[in-house]
N, C-alpha and C. Protein backbone atom coordinates (compact mmCIF):
# COMPACT_ATOMS: atom_id res chain seq x y z
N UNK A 1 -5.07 -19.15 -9.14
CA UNK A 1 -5.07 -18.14 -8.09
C UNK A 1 -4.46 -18.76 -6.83
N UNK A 2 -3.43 -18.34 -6.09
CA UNK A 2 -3.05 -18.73 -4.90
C UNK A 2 -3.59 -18.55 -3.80
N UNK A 3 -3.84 -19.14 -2.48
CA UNK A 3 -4.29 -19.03 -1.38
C UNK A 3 -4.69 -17.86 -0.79
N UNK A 4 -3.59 -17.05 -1.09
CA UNK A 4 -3.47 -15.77 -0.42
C UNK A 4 -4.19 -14.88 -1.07
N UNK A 5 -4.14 -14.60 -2.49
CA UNK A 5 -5.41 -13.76 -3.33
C UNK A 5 -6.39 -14.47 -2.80
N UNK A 6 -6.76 -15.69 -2.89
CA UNK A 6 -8.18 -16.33 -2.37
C UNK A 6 -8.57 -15.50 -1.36
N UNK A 7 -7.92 -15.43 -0.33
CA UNK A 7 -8.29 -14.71 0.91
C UNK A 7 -8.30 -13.90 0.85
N UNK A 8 -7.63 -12.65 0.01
CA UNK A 8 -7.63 -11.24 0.22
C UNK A 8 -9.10 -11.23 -0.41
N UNK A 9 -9.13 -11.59 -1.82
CA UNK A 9 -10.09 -11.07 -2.61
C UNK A 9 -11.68 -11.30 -1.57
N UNK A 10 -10.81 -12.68 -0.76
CA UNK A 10 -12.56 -12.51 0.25
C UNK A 10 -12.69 -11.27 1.06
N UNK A 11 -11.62 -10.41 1.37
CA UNK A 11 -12.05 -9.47 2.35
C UNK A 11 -11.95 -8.10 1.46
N UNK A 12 -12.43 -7.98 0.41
CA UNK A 12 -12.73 -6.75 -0.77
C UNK A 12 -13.79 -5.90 -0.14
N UNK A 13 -13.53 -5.27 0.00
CA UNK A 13 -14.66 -4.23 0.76
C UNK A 13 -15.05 -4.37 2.45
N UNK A 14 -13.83 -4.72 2.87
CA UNK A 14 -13.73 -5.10 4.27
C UNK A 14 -13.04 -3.90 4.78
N UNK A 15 -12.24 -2.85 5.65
CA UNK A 15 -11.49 -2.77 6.70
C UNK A 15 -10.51 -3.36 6.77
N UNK A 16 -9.28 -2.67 7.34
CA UNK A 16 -7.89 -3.44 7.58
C UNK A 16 -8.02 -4.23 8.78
N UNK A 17 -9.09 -3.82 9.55
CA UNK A 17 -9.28 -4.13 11.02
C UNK A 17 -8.51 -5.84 11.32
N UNK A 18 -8.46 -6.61 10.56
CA UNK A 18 -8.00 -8.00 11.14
C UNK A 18 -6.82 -8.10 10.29
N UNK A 19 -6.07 -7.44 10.08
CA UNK A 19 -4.47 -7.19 9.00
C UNK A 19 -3.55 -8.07 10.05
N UNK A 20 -2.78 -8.62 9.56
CA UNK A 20 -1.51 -9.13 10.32
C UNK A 20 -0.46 -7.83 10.52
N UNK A 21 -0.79 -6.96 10.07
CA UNK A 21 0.27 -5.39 9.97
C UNK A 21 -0.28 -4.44 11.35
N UNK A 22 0.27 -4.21 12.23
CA UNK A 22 0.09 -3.52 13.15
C UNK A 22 -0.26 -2.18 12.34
N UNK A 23 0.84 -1.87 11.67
CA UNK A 23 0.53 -0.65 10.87
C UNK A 23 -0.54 -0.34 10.09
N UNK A 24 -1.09 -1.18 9.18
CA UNK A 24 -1.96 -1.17 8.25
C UNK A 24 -3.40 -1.32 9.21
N UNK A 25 -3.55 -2.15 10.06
CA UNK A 25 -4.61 -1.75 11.25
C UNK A 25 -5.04 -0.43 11.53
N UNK A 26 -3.63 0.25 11.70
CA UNK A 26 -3.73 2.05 12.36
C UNK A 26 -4.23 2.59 11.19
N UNK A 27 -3.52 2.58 9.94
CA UNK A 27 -3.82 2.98 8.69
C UNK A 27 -5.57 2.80 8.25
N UNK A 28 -6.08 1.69 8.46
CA UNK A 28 -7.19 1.17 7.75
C UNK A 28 -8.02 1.32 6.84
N UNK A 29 -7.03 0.98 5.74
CA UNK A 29 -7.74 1.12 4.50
C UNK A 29 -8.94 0.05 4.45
N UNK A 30 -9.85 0.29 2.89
CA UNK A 30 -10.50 -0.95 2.74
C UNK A 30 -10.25 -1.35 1.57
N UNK A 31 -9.81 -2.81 1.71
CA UNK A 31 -9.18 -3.21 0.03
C UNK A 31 -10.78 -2.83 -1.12
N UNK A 32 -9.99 -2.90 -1.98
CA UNK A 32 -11.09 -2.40 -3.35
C UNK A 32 -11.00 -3.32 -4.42
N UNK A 33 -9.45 -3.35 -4.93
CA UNK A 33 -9.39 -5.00 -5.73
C UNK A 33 -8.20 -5.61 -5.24
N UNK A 34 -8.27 -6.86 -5.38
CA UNK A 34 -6.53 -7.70 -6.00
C UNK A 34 -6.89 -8.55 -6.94
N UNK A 35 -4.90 -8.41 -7.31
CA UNK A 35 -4.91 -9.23 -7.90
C UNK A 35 -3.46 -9.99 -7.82
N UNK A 36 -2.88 -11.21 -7.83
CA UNK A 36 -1.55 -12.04 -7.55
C UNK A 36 -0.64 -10.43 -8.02
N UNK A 37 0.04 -9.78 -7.20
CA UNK A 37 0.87 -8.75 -7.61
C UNK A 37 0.13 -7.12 -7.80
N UNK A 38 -1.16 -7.05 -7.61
CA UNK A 38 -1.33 -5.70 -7.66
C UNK A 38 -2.73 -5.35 -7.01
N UNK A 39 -3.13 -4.91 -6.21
CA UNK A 39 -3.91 -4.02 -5.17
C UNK A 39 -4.33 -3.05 -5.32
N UNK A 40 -5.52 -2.61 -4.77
CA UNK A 40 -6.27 -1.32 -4.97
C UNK A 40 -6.84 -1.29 -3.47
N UNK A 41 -6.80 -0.38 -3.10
CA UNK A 41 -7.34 0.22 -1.47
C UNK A 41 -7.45 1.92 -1.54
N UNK A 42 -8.55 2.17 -0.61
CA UNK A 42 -8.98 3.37 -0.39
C UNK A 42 -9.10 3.54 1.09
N UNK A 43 -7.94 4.60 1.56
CA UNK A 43 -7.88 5.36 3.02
C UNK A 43 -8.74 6.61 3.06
N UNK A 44 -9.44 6.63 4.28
CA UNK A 44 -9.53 7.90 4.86
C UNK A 44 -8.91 8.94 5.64
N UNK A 45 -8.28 9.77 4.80
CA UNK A 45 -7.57 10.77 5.66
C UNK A 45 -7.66 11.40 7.16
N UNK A 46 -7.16 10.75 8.39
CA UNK A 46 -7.91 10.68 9.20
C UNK A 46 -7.12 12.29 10.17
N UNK A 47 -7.48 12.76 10.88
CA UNK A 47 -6.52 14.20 11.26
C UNK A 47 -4.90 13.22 12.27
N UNK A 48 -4.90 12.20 12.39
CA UNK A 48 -3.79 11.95 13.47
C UNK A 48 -2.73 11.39 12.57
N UNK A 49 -2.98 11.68 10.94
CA UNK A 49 -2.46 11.43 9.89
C UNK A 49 -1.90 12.54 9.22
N UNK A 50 -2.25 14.06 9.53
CA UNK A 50 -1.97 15.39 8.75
C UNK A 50 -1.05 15.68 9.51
N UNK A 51 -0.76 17.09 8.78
CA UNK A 51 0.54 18.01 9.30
C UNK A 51 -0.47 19.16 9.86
N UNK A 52 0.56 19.97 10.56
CA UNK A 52 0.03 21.20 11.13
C UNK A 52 -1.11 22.17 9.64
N UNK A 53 -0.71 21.64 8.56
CA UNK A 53 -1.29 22.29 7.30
C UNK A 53 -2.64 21.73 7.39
N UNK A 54 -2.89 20.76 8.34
CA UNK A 54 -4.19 19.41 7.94
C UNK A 54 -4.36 19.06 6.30
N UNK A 55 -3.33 18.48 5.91
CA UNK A 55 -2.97 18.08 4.94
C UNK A 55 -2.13 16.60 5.16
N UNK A 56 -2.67 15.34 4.38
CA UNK A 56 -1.65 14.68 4.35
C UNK A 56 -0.60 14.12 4.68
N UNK A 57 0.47 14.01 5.74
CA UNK A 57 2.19 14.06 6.05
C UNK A 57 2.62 13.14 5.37
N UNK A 58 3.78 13.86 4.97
CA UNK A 58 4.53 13.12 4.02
C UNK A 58 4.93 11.64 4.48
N UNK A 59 5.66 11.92 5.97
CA UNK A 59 5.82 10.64 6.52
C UNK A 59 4.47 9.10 6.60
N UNK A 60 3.08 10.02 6.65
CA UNK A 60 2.03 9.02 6.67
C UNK A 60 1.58 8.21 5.11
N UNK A 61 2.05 9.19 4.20
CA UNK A 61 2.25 9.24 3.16
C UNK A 61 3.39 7.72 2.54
N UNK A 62 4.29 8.08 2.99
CA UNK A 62 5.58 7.00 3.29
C UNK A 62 5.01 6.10 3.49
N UNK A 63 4.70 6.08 4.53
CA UNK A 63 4.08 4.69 5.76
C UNK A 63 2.88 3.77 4.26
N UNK A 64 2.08 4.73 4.26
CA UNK A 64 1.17 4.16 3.03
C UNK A 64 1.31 3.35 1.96
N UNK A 65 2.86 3.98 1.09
CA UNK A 65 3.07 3.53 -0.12
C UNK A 65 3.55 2.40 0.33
N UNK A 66 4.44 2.19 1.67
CA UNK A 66 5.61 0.97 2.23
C UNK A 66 4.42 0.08 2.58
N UNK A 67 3.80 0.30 3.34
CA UNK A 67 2.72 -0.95 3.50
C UNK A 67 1.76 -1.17 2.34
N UNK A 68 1.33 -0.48 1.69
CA UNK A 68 0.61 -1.05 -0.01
C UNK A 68 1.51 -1.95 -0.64
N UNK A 69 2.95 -1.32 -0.55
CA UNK A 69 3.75 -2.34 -1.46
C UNK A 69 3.54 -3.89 -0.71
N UNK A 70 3.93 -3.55 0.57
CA UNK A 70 4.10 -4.58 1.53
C UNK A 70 2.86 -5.85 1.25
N UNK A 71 1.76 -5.19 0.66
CA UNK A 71 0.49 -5.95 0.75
C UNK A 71 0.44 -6.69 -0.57
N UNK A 72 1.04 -5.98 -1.22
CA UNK A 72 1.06 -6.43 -2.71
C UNK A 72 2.02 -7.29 -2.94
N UNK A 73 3.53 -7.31 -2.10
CA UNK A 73 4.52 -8.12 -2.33
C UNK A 73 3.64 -9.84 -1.60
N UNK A 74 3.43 -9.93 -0.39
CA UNK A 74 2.24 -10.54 0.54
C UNK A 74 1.14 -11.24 -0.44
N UNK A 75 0.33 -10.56 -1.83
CA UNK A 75 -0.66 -11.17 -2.31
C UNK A 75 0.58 -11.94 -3.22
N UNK A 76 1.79 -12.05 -3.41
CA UNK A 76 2.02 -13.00 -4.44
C UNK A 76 2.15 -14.35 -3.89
N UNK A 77 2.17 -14.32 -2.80
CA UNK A 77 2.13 -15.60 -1.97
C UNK A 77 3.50 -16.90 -2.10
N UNK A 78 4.22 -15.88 -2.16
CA UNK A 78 5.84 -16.21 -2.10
C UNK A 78 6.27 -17.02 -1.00
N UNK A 79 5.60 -17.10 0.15
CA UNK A 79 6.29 -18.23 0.93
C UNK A 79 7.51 -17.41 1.83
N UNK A 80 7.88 -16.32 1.48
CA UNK A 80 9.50 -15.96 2.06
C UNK A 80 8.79 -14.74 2.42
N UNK A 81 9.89 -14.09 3.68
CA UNK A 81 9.29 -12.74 4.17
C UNK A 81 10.24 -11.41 3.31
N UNK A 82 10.18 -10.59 3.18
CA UNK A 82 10.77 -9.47 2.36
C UNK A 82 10.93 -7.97 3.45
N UNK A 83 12.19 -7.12 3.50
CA UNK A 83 12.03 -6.60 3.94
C UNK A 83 12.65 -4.78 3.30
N UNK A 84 11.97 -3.80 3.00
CA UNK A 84 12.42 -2.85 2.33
C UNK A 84 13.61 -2.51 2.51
N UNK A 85 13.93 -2.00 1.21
CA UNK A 85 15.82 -1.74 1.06
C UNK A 85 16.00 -0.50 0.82
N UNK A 86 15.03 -0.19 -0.16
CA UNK A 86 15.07 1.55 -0.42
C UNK A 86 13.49 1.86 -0.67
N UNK A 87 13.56 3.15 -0.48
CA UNK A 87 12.19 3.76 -1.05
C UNK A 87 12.20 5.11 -1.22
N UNK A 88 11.18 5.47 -2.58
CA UNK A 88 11.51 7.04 -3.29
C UNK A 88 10.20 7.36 -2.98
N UNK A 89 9.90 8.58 -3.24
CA UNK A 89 8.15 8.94 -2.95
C UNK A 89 8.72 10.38 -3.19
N UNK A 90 7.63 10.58 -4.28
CA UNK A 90 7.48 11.65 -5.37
C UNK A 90 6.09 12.56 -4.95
N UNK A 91 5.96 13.43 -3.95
CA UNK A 91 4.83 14.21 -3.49
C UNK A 91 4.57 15.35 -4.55
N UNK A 92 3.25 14.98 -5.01
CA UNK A 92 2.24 16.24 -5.67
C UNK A 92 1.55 17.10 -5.92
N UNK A 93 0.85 16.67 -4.83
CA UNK A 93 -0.49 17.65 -4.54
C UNK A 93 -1.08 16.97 -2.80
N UNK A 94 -1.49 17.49 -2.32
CA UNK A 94 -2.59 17.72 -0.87
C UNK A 94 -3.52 16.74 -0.88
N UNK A 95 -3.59 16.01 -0.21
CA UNK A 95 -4.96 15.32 0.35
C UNK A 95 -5.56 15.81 1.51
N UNK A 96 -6.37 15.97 1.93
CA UNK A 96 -6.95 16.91 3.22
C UNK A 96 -7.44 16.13 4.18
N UNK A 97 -8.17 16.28 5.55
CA UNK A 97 -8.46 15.58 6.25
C UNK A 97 -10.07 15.43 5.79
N UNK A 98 -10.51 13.94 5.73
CA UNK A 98 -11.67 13.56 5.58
C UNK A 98 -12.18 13.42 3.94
N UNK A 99 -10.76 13.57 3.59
CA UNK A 99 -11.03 12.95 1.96
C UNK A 99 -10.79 11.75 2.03
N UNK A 100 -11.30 10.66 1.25
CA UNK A 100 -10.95 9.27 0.87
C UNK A 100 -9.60 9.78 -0.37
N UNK A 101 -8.55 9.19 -0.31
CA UNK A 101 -7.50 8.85 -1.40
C UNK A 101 -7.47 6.99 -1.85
N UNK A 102 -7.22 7.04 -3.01
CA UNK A 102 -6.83 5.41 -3.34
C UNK A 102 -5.80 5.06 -3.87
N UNK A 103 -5.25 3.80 -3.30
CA UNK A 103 -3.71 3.79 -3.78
C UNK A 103 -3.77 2.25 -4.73
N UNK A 104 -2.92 2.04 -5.28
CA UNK A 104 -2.73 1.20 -6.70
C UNK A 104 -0.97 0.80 -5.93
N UNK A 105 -1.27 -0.52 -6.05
CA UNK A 105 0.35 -0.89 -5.61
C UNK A 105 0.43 -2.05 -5.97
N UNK A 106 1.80 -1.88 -7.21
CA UNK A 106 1.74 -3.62 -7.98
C UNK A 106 3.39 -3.50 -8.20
N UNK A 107 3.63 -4.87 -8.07
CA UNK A 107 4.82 -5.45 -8.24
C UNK A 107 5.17 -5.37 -10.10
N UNK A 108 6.54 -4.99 -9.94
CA UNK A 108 7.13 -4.32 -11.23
C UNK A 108 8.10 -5.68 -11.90
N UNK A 109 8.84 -5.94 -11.13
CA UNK A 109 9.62 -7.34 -10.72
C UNK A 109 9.77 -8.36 -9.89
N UNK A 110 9.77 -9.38 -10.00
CA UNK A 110 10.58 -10.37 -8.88
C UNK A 110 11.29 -10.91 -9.73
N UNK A 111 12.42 -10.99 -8.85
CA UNK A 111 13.67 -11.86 -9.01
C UNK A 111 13.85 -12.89 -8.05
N UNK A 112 14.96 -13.37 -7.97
CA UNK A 112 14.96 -14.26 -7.50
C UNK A 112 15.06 -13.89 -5.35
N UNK A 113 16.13 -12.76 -5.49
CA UNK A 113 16.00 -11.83 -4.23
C UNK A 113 15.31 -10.84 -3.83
N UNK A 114 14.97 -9.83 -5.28
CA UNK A 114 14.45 -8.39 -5.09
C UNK A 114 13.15 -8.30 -5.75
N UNK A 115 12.34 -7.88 -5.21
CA UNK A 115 11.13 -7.25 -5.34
C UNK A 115 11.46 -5.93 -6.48
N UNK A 116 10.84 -5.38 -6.94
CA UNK A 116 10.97 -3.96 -7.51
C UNK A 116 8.88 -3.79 -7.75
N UNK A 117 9.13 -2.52 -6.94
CA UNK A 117 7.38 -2.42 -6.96
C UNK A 117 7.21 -0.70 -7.19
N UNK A 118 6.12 -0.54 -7.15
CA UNK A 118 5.74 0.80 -7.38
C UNK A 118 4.05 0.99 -6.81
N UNK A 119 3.95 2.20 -5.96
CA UNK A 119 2.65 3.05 -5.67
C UNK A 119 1.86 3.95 -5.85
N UNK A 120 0.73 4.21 -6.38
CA UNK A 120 0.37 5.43 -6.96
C UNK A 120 -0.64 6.00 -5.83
N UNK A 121 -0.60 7.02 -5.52
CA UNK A 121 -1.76 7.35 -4.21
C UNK A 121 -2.61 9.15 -5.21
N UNK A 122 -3.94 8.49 -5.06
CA UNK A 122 -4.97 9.15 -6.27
C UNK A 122 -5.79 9.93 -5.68
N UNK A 123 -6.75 10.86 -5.44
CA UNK A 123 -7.49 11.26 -5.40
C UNK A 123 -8.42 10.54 -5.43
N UNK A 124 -9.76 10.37 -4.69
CA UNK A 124 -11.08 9.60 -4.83
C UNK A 124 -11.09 9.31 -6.01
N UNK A 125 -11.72 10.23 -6.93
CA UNK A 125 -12.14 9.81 -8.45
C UNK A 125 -10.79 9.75 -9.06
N UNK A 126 -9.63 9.94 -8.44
CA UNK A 126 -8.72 8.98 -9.94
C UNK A 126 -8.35 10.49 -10.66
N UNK A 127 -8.99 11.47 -10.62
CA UNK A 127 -8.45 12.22 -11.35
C UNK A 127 -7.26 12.87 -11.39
N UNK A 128 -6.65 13.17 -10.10
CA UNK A 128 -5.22 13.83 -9.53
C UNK A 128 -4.31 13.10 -8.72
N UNK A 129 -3.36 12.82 -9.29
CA UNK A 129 -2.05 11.88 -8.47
C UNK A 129 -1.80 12.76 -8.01
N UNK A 130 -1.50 12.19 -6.51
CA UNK A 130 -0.84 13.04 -5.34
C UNK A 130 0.21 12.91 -4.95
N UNK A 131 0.72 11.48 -5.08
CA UNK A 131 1.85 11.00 -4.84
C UNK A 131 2.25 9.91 -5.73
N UNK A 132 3.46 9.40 -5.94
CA UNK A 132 3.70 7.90 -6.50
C UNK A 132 5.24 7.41 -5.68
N UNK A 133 5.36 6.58 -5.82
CA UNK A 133 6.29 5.64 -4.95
C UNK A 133 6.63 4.75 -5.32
N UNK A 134 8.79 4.48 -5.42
CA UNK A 134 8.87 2.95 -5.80
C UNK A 134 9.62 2.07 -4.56
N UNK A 135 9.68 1.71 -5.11
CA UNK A 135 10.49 0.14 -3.75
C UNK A 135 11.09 -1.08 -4.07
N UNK A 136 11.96 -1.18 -3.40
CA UNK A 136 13.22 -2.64 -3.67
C UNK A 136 13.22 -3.32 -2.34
N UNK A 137 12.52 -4.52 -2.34
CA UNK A 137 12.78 -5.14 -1.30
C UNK A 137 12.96 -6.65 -1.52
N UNK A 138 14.07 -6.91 -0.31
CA UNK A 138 14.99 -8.00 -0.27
C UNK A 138 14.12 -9.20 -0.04
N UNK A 139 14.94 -10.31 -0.20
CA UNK A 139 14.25 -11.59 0.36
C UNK A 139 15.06 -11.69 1.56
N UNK A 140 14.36 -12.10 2.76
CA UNK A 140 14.97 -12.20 3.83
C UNK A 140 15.52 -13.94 4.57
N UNK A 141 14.29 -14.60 4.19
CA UNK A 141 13.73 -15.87 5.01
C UNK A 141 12.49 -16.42 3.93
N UNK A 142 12.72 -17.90 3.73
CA UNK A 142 11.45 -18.56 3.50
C UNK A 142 10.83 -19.41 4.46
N UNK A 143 9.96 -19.37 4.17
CA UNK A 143 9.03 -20.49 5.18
C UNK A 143 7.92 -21.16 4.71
């Protein structure tokens, strides 16, 4: 297990509240599992997150799957920073305000430059996909 799962898996049922992601802070999920390449977290639909429908926005939606991937590319503990190249997001069904949704975000590939990942964003119990999402992101910089 690498450093970085070490640490995530310590904050499993924590709050994003101390995230290095400005974004994922605003977002604040609470992780649920990892693992080296794949993540589980559950958001609360919060209203400064919906559309005029109080439903969901697609764009927050976006934001979600890009930073899950982001977290999941992050638990492989690659050493190099990565930065998105493309992204698809396949909308299904409604999440409402003050539902919990859970998202599943695991790395599909690495190469030697590109990431290839994918997001699934669920309904509480898992029963209804609402959304899914894939992603290609570059290697930028190691460190």
């Amino acid at each position: 297990m690498n450093e970085v799962v070490a640490y995530l898996k310590s904050q499993i049922g924590k709050d994003a509240s101390a995230s290095i992601s400005p974004l994922m802070r605003w977002l604040n999920p609470t992780l649920i599992s990892v693992e080296e390449g794949e993540l589980c977290l559950q958001y609360l639909v919060r209203e400064e997150m919906t559309n005029p429908l109080q439903t969901l926005h697609g764009g927050a939606t976006a934001a979600i799957v890009d930073d899950s991937i982001g977290a999941a590319v992050f638990s492989l503990g690659a050493g190099a920073s990565y930065r998105t190249v493309n992204i698809t997001i396949d909308y299904f069904a409604p999440a409402r305000i003050n539902e919990y949704i859970k998202v599943n975000a695991r790395i599909v590939k690495k190469g030697r430059q590109i990431i290839n990942a994918e997001c699934e964003i669920w309904n509480n119990d898992k029963s209804r996909l609402l959304a899914k999402g894939n992603s290609n992101l570059i290697k930028l910089a190691e460190f």
